[in-house]
Every structure is written in C-alpha cells, then in structure tokens.
N, C-alpha and C. Protein backbone atom coordinates (compact mmCIF):
# COMPACT_ATOMS: atom_id res chain seq x y z
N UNK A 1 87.24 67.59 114.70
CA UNK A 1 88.13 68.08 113.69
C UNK A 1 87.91 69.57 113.50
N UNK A 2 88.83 70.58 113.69
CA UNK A 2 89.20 71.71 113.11
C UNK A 2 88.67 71.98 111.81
N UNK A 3 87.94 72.94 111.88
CA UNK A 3 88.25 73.70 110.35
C UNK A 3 89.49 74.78 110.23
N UNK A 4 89.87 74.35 108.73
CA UNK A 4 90.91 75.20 108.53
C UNK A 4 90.82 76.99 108.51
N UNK A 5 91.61 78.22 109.15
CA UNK A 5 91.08 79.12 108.74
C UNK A 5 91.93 79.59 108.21
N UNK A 6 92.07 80.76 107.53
CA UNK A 6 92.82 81.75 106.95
C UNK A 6 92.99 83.05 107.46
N UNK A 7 94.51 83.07 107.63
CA UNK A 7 94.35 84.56 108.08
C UNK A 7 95.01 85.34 106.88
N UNK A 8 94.17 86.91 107.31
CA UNK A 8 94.51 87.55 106.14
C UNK A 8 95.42 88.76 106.71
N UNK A 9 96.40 88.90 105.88
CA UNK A 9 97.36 89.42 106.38
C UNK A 9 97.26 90.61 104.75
N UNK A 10 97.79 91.75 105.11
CA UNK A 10 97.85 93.06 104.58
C UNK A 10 98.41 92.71 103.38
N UNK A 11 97.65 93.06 102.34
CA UNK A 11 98.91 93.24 101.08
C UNK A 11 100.10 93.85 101.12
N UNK A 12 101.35 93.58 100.64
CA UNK A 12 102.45 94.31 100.51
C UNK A 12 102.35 95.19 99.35
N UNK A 13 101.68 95.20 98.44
CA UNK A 13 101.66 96.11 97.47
C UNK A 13 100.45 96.96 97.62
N UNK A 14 100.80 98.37 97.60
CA UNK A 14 99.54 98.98 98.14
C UNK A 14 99.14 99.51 96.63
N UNK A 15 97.82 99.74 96.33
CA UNK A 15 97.32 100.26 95.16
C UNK A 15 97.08 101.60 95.29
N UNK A 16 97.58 102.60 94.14
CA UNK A 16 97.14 103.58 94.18
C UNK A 16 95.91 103.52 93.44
N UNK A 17 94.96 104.82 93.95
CA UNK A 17 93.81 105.02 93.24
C UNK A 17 93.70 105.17 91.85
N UNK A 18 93.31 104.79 91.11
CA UNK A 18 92.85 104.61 89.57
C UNK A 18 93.15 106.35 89.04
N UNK A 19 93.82 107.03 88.45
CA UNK A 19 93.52 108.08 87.69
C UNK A 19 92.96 108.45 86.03
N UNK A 20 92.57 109.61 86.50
CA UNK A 20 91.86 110.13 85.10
C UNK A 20 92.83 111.16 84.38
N UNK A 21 93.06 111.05 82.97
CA UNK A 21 93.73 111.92 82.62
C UNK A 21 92.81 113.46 82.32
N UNK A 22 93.50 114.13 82.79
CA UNK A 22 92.13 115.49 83.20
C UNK A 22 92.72 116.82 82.20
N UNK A 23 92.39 117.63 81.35
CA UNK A 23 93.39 118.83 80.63
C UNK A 23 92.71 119.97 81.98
N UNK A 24 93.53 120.58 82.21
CA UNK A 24 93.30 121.59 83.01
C UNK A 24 93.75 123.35 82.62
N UNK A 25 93.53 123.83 82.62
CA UNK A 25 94.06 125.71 82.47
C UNK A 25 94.50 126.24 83.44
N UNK A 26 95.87 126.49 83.28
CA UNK A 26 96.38 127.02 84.27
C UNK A 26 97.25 128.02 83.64
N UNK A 27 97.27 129.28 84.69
CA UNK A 27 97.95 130.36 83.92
C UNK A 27 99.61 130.29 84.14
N UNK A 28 100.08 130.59 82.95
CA UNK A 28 101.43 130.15 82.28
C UNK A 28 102.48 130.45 83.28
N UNK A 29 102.38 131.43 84.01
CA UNK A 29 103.68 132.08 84.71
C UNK A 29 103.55 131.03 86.12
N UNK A 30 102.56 130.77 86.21
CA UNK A 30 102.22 129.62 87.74
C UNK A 30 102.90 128.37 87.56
N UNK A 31 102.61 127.56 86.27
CA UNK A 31 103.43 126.41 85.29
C UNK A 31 104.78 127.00 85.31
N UNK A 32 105.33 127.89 84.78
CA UNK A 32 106.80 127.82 84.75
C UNK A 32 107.31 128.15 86.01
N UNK A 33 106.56 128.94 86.95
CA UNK A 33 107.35 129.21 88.00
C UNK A 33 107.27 127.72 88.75
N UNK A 34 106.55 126.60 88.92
CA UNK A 34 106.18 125.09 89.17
C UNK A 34 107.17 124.52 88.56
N UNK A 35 107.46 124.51 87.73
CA UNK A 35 108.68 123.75 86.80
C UNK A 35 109.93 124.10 87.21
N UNK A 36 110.12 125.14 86.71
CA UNK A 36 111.65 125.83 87.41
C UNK A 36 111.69 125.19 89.10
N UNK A 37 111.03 125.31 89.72
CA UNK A 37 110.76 124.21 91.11
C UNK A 37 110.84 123.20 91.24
N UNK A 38 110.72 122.56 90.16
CA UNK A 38 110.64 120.72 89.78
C UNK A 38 109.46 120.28 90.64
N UNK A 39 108.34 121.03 90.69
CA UNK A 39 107.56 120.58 91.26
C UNK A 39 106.40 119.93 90.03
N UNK A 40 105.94 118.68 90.91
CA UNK A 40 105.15 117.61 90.22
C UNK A 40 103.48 118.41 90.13
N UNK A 41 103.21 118.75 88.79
CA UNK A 41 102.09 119.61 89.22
C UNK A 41 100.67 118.33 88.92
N UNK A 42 100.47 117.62 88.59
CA UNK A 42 99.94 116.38 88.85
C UNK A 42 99.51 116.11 90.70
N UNK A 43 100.48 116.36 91.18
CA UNK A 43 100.31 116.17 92.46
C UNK A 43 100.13 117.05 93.33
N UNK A 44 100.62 118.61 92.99
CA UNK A 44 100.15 119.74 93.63
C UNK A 44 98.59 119.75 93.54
N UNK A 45 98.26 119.62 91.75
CA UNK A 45 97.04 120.36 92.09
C UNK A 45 95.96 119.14 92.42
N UNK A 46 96.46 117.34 92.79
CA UNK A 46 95.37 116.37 93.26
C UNK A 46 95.51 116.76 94.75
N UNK A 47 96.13 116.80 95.68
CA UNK A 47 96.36 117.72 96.83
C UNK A 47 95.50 118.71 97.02
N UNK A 48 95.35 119.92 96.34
CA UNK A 48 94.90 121.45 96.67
C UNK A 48 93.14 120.94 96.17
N UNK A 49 93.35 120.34 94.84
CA UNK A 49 91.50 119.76 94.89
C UNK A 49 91.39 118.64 96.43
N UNK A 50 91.93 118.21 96.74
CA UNK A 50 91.48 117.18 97.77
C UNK A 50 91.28 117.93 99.27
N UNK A 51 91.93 119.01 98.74
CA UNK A 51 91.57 119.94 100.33
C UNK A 51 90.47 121.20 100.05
N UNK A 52 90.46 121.10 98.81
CA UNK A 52 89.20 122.34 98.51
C UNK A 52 87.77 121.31 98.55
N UNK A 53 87.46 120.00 98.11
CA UNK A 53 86.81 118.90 98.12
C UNK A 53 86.78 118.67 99.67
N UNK A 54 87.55 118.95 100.75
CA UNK A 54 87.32 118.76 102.16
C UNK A 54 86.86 119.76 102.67
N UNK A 55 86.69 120.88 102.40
CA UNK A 55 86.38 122.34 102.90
C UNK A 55 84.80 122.23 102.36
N UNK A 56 84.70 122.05 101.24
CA UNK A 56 83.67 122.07 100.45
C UNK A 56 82.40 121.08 101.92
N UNK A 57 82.79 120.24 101.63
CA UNK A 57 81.99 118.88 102.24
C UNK A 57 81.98 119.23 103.72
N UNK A 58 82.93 120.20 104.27
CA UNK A 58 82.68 120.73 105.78
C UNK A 58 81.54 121.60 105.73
N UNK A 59 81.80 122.70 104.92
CA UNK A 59 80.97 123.58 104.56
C UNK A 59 79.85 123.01 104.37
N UNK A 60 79.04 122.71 103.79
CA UNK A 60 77.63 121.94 103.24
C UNK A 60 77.43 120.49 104.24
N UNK A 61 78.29 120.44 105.30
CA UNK A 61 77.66 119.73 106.76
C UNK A 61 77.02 120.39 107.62
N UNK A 62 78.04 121.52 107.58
CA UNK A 62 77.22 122.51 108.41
C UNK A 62 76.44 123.32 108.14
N UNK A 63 76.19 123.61 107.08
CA UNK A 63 75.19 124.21 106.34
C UNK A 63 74.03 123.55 106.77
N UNK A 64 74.41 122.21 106.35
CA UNK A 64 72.81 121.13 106.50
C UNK A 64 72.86 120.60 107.86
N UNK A 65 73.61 121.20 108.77
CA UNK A 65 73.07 121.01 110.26
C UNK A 65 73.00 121.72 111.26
N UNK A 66 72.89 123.17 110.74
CA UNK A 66 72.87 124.49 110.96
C UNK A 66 71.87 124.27 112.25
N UNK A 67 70.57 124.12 111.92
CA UNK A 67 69.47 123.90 112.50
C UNK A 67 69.77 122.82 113.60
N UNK A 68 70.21 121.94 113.65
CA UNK A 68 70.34 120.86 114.82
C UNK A 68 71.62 120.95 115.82
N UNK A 69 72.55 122.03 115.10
CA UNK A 69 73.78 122.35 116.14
C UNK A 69 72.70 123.41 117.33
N UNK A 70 72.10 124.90 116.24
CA UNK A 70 71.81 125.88 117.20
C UNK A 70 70.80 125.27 118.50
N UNK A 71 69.78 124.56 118.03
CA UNK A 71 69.00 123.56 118.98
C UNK A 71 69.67 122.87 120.17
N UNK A 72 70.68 122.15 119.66
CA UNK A 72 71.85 121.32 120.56
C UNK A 72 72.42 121.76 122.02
N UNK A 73 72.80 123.28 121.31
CA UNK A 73 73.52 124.61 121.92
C UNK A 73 72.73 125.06 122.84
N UNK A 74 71.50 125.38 121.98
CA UNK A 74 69.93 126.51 123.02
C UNK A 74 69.55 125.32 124.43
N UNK A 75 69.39 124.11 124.03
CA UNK A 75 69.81 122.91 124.92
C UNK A 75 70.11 122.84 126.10
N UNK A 76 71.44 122.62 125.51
CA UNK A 76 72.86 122.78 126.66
C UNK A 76 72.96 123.88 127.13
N UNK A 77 72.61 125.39 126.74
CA UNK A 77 72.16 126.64 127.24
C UNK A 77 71.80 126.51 128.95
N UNK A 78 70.11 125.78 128.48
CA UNK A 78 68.92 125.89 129.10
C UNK A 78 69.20 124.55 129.91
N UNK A 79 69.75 123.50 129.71
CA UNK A 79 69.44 122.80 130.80
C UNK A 79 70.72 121.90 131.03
N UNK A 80 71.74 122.33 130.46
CA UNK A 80 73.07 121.94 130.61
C UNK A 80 73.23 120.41 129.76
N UNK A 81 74.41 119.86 130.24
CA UNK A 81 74.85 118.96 129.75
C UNK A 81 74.26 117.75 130.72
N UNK A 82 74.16 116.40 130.22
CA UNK A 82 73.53 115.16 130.98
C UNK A 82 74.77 114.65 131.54
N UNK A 83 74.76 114.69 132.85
CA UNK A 83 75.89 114.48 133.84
C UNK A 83 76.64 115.38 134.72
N UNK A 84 76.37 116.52 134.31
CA UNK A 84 76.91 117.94 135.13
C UNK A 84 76.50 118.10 136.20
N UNK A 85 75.79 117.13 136.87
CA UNK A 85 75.58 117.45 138.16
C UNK A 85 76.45 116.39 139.12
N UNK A 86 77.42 115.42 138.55
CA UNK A 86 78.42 114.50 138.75
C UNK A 86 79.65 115.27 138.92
N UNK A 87 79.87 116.35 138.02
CA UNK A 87 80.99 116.79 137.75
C UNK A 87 81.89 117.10 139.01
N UNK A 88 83.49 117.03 139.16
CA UNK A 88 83.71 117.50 140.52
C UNK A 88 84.73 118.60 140.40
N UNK A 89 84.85 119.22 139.09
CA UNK A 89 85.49 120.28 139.08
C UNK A 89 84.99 121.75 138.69
C-alpha cells in the first residue's frame, strides 16, 4: 500500500512583506516636486533604501575580505590558476 503524498504547489496569493509605518524628513521642494509627478513616495524611497542597504552590505564584504581577495590574487599571481596547464587557448 502507497502512502498518500502531497504536492505542494505555489500559493496564488503572494504576500507582501509586513510594513512599518516610518515618519521620515524630507525636504519640501523634493515632496512637491514627487507629487506634482504622482509619484508614490512610499515606494521611491523603500527602493532607494533597498539599494543604499545593498551597496552598504557590498561595501562591508569587501571590506571584511579585503585580506583574503589580495592573498587569492598574490596566488593566482605566483602560481596561476588550478588547471591552466589544460587550457587550450
């Protein structure tokens, strides 16, 4: 006898992420010139943090692997890459 299984198939309703209501300062002529645009500034500025939050987190990777890239490099310098002597071009 079979056990029964289940397959799981994708929700159709996708969830957006939970938000926080946040007060922010922003200078006035930036807001009206955004408005007069009909632009959603809710969503401009979760966007522009989500790419300053990706820069950020690039930045401070490489920061903290500063030391194991130049090593990597001085490396591959000095004794090449593992397989380069396969290579046929």
């Amino acid at each position: 006898m079979k056990a029964a299984t289940r397959s799981r198939k994708p929700s159709a309703v996708t969830r957006s992420p939970r938000k926080a209501p946040t007060n922010l300062s922003l200078r006035v002529d930036l807001v009206q010139r955004a408005r007069a645009l009909d632009l959603n500034l809710s969503e401009v500025v979760e966007h522009a943090l989500e790419d300053a939050i990706t820069a950020a987190e690039q930045a401070r990777w490489l920061a903290e692997n500063e030391q194991a890239i130049d090593y990597y490099n001085a490396f591959v310098e000095k004794h090449g890459v593992f397989g380069d002597e396969f290579l046929q071009f």
